[in-house]
N, C-alpha and C. Protein backbone atom coordinates (compact mmCIF):
# COMPACT_ATOMS: atom_id res chain seq x y z
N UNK A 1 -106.90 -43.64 -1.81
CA UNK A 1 -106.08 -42.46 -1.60
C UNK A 1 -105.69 -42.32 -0.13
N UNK A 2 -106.39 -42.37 0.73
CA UNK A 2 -106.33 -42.22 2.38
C UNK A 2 -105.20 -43.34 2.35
N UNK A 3 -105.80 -44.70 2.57
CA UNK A 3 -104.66 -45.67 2.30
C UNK A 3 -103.17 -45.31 2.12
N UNK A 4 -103.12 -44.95 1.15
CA UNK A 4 -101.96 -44.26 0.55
C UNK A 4 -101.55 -43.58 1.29
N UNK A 5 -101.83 -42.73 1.67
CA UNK A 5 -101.24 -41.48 2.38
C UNK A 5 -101.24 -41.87 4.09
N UNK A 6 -102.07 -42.49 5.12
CA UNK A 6 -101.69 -43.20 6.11
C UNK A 6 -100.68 -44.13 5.71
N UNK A 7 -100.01 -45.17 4.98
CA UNK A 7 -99.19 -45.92 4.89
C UNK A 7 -97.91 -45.18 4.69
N UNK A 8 -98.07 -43.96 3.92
CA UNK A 8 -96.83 -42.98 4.10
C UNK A 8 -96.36 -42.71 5.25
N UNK A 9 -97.49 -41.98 5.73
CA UNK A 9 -97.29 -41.65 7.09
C UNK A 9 -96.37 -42.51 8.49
N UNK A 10 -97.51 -43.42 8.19
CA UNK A 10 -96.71 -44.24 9.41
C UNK A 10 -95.25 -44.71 8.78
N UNK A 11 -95.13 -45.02 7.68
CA UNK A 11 -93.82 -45.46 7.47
C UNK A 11 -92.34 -44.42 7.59
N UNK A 12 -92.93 -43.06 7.47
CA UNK A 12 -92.09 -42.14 7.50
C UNK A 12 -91.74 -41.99 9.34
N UNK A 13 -93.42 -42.00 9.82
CA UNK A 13 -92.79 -41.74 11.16
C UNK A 13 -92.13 -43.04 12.03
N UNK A 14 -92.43 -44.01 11.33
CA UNK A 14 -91.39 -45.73 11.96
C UNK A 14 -89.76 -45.00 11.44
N UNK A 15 -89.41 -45.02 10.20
CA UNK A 15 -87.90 -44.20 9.37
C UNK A 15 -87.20 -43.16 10.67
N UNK A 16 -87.81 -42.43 11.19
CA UNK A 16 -87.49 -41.10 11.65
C UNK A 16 -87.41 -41.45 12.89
N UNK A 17 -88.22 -42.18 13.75
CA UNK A 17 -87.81 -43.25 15.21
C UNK A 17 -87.19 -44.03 14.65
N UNK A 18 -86.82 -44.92 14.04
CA UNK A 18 -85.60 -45.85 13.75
C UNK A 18 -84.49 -45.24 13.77
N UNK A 19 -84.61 -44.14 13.13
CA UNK A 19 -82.75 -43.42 13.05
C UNK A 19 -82.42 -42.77 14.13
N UNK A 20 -83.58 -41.87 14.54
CA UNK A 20 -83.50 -41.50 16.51
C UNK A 20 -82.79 -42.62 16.97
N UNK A 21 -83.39 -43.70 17.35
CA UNK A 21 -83.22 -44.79 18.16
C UNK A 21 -81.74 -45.14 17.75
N UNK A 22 -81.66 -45.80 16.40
CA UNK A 22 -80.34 -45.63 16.25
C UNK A 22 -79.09 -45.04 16.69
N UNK A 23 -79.38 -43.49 16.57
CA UNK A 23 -77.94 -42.84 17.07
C UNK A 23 -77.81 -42.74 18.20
N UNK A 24 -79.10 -42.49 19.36
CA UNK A 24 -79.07 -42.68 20.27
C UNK A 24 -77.98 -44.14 21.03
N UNK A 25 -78.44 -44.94 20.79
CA UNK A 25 -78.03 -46.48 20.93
C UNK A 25 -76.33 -46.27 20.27
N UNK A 26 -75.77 -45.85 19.17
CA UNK A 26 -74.72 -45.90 18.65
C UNK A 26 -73.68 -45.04 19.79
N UNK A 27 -74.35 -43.75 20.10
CA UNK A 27 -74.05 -42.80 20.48
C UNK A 27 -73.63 -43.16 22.31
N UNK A 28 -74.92 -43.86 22.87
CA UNK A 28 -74.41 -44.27 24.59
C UNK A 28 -73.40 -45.75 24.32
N UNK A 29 -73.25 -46.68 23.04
CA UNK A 29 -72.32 -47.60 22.85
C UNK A 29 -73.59 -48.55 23.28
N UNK A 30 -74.86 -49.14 22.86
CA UNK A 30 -75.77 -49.98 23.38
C UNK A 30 -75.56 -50.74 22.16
N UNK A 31 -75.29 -52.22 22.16
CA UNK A 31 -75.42 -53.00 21.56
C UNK A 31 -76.57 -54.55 21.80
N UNK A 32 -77.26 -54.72 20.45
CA UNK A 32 -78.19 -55.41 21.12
C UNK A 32 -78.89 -55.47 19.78
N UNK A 33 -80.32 -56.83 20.05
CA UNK A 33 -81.53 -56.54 18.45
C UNK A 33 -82.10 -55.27 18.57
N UNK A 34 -82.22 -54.31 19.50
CA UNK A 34 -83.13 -53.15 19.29
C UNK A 34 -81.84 -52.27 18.13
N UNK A 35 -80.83 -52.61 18.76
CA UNK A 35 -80.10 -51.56 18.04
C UNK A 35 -79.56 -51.77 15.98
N UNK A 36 -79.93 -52.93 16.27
CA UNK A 36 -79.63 -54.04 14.71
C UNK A 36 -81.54 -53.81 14.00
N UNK A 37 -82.35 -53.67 14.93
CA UNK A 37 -83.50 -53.65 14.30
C UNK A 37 -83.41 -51.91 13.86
N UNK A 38 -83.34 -51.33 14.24
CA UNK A 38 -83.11 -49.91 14.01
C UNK A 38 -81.93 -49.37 13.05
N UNK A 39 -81.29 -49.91 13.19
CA UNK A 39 -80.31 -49.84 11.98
C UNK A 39 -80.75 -50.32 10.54
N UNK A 40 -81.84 -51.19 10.26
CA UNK A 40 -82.04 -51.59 9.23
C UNK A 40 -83.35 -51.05 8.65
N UNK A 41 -84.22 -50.64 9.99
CA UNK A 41 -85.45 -49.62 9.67
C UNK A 41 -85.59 -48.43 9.29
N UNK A 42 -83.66 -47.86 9.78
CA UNK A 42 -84.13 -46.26 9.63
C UNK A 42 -82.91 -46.74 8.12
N UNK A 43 -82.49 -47.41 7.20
CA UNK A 43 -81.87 -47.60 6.08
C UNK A 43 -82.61 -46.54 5.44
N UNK A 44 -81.72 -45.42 4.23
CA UNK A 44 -80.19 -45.36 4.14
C UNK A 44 -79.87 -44.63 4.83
N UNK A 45 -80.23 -43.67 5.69
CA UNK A 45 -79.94 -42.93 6.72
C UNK A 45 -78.78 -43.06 7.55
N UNK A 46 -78.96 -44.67 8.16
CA UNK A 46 -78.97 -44.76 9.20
C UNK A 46 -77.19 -45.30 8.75
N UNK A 47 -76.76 -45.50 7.57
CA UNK A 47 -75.59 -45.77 7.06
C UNK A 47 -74.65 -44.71 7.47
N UNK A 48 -75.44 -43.22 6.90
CA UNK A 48 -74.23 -42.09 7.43
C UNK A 48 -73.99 -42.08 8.99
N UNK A 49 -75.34 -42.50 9.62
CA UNK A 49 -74.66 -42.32 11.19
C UNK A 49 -73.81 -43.78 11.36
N UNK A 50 -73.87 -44.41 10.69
CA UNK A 50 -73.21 -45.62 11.31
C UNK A 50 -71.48 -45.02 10.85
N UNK A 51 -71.21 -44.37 9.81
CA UNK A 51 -70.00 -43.84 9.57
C UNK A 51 -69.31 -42.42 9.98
N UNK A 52 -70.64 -41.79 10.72
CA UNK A 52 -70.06 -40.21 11.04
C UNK A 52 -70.10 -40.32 12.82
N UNK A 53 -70.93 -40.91 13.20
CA UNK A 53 -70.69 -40.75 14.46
C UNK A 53 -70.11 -41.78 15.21
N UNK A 54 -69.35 -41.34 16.24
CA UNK A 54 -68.02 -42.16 16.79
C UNK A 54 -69.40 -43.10 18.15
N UNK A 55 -68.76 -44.53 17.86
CA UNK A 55 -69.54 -45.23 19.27
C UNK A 55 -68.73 -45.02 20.46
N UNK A 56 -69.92 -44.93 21.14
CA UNK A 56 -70.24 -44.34 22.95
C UNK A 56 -69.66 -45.59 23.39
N UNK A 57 -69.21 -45.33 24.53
CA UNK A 57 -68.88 -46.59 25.81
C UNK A 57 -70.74 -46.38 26.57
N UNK A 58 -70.70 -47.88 27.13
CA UNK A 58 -72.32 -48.01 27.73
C UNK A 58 -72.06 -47.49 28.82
N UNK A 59 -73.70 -46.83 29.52
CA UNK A 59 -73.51 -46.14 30.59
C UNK A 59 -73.19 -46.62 32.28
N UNK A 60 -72.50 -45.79 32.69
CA UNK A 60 -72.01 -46.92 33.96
C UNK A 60 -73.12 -45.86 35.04
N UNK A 61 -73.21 -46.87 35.77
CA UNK A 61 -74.26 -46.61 36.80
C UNK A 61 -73.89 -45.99 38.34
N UNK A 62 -73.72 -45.08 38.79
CA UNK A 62 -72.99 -44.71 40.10
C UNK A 62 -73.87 -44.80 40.81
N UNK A 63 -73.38 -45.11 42.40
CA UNK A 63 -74.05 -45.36 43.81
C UNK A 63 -74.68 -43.69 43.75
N UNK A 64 -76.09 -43.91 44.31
CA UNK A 64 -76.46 -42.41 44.60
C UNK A 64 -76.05 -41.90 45.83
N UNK A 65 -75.68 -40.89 45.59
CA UNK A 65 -75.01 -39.97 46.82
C UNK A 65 -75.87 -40.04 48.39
N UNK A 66 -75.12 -40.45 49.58
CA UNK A 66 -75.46 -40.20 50.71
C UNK A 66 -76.51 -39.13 50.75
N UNK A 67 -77.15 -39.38 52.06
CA UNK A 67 -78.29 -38.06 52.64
C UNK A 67 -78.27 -37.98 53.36
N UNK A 68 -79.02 -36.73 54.02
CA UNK A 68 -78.57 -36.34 55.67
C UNK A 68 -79.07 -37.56 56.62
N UNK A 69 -80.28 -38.32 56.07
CA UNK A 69 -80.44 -39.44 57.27
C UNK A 69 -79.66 -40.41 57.24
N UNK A 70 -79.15 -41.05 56.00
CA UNK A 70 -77.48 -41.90 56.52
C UNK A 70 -77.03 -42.30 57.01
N UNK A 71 -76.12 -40.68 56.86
CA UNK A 71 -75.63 -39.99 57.32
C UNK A 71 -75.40 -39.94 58.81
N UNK A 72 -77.02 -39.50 59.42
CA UNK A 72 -77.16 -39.67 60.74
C UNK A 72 -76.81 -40.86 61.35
N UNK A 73 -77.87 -42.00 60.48
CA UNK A 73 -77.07 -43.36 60.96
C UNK A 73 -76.44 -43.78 61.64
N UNK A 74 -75.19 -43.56 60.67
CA UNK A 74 -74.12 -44.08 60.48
C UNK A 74 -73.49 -43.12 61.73
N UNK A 75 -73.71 -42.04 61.62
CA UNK A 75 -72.72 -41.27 63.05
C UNK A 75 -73.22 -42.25 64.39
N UNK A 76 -74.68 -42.46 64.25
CA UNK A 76 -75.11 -42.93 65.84
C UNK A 76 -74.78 -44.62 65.74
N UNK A 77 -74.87 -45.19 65.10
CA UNK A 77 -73.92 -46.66 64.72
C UNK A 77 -72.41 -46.47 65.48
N UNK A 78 -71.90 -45.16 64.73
CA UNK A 78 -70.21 -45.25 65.12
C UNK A 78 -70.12 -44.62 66.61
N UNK A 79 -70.81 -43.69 67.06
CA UNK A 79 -71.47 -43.38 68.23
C UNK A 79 -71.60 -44.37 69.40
N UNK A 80 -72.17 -45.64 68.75
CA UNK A 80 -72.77 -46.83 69.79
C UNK A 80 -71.88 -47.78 69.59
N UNK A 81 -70.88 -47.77 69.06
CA UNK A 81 -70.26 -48.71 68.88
C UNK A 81 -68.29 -48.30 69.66
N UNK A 82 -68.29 -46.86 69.63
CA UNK A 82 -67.28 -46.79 70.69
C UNK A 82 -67.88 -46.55 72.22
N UNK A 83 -69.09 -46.44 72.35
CA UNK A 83 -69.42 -46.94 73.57
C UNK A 83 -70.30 -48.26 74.27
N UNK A 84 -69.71 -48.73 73.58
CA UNK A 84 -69.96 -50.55 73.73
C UNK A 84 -71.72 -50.62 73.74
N UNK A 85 -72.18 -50.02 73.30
CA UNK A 85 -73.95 -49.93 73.39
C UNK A 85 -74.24 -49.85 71.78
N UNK A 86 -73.59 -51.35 71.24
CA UNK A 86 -73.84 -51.62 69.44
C UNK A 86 -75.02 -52.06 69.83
N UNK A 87 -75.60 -52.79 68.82
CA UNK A 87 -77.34 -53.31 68.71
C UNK A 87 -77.30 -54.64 69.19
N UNK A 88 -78.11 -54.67 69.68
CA UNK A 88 -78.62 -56.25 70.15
C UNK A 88 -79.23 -57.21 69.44
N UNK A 89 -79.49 -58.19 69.88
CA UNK A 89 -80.59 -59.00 68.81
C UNK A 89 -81.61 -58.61 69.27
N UNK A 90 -82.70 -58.85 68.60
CA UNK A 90 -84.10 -58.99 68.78
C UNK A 90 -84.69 -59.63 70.25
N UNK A 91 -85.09 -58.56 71.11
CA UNK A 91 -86.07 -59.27 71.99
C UNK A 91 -84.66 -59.31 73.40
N UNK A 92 -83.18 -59.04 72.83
CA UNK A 92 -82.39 -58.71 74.34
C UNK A 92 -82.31 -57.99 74.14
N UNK A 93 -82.44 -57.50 75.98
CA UNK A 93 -82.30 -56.04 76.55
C UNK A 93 -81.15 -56.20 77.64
N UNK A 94 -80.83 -54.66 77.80
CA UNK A 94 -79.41 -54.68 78.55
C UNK A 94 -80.31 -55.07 80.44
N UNK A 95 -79.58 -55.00 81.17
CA UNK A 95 -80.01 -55.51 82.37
C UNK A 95 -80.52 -54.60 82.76
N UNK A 96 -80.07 -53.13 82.76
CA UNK A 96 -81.40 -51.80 83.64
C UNK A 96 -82.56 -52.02 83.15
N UNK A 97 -82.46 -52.34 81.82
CA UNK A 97 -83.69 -52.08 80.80
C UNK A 97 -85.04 -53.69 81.46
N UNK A 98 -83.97 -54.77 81.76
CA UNK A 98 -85.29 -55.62 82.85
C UNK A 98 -85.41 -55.64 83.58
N UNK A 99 -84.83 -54.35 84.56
CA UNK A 99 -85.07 -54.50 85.70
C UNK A 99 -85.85 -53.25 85.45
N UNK A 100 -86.27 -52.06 84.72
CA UNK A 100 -86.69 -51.10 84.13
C UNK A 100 -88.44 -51.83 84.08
N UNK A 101 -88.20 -52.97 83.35
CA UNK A 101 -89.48 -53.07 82.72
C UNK A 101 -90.45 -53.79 83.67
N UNK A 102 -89.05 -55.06 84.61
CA UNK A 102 -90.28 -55.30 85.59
C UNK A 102 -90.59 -54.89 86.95
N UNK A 103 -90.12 -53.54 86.78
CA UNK A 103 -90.84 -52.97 88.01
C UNK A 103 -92.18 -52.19 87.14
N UNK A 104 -91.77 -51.68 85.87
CA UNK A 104 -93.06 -51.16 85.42
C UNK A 104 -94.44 -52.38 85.13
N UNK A 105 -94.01 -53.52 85.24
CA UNK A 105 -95.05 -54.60 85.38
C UNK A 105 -95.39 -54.92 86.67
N UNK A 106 -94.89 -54.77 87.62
CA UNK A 106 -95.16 -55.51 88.91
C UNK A 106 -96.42 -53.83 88.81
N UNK A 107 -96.17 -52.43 88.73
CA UNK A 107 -96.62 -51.60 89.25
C UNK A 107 -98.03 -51.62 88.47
N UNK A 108 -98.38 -52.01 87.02
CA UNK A 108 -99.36 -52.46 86.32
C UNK A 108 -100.23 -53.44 86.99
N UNK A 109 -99.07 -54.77 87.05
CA UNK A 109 -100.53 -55.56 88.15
C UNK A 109 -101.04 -55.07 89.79
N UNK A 110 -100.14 -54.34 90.14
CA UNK A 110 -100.51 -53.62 91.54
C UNK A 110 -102.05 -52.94 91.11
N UNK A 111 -101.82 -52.28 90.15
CA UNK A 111 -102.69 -50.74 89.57
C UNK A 111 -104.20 -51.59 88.91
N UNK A 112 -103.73 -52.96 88.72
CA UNK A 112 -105.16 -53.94 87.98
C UNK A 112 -105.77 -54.28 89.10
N UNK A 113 -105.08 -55.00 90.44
CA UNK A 113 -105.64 -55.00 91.40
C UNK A 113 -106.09 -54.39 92.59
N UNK A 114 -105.93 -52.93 92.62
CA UNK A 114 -106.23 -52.00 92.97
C UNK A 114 -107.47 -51.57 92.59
N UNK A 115 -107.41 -51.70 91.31
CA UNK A 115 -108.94 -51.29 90.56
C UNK A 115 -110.59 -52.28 90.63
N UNK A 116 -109.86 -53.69 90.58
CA UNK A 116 -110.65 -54.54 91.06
C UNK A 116 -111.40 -54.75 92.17
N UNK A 117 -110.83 -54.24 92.95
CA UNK A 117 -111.17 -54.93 94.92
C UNK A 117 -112.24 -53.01 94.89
């Protein structure tokens, strides 16, 4: 008896997700085996939706909308780029910036040997 009545069960609730799945799939225009396996699981059901409801075009995917950091970006990109200060490669620096750095090194090894003696 249990038997019986679990085998109902599940078969009713496989029927009732098959025809979900179905119209769903009919409905966004998804073609494919999920949509051919579902069509034949949720049978006879799944006949009236195949004749009452009109097929969907598939869903198209849009770029997600800009954000304020970007945004920012992109202003300080267009920013640096009408004043000739675009990006560099890796590891060059503009000429203040080494003459910047090696005075802050010469003043480091001054400050190491200062500490030593």
């Amino acid at each position: 008896m249990f038997g019986s009545l679990f085998q109902n069960l599940v078969a009713a609730l496989v029927w009732v997700v098959a025809n979900v799945v179905y119209l769903d799939m009919k409905r966004k225009g998804i073609h494919g085996f999920t949509r051919f396996a579902a069509f034949w699981a949720g049978t006879p059901t799944t006949w009236v939706t195949f004749f009452a409801i009109e097929e969907g075009r598939p869903p198209t995917f849009e770029a997600p909308p800009d954000d304020d950091e970007s945004r920012l970006l992109a202003e300080i990109r267009r920013d640096r780029a009408h004043r000739g200060d675009g990006p560099r490669p890796v590891g060059e620096a503009r000429s203040d910036e080494r003459t910047h750095r090696a005075e802050a090194g010469a003043r480091a090894g001054r400050d190491r040997a200062g500490d030593e003696s």
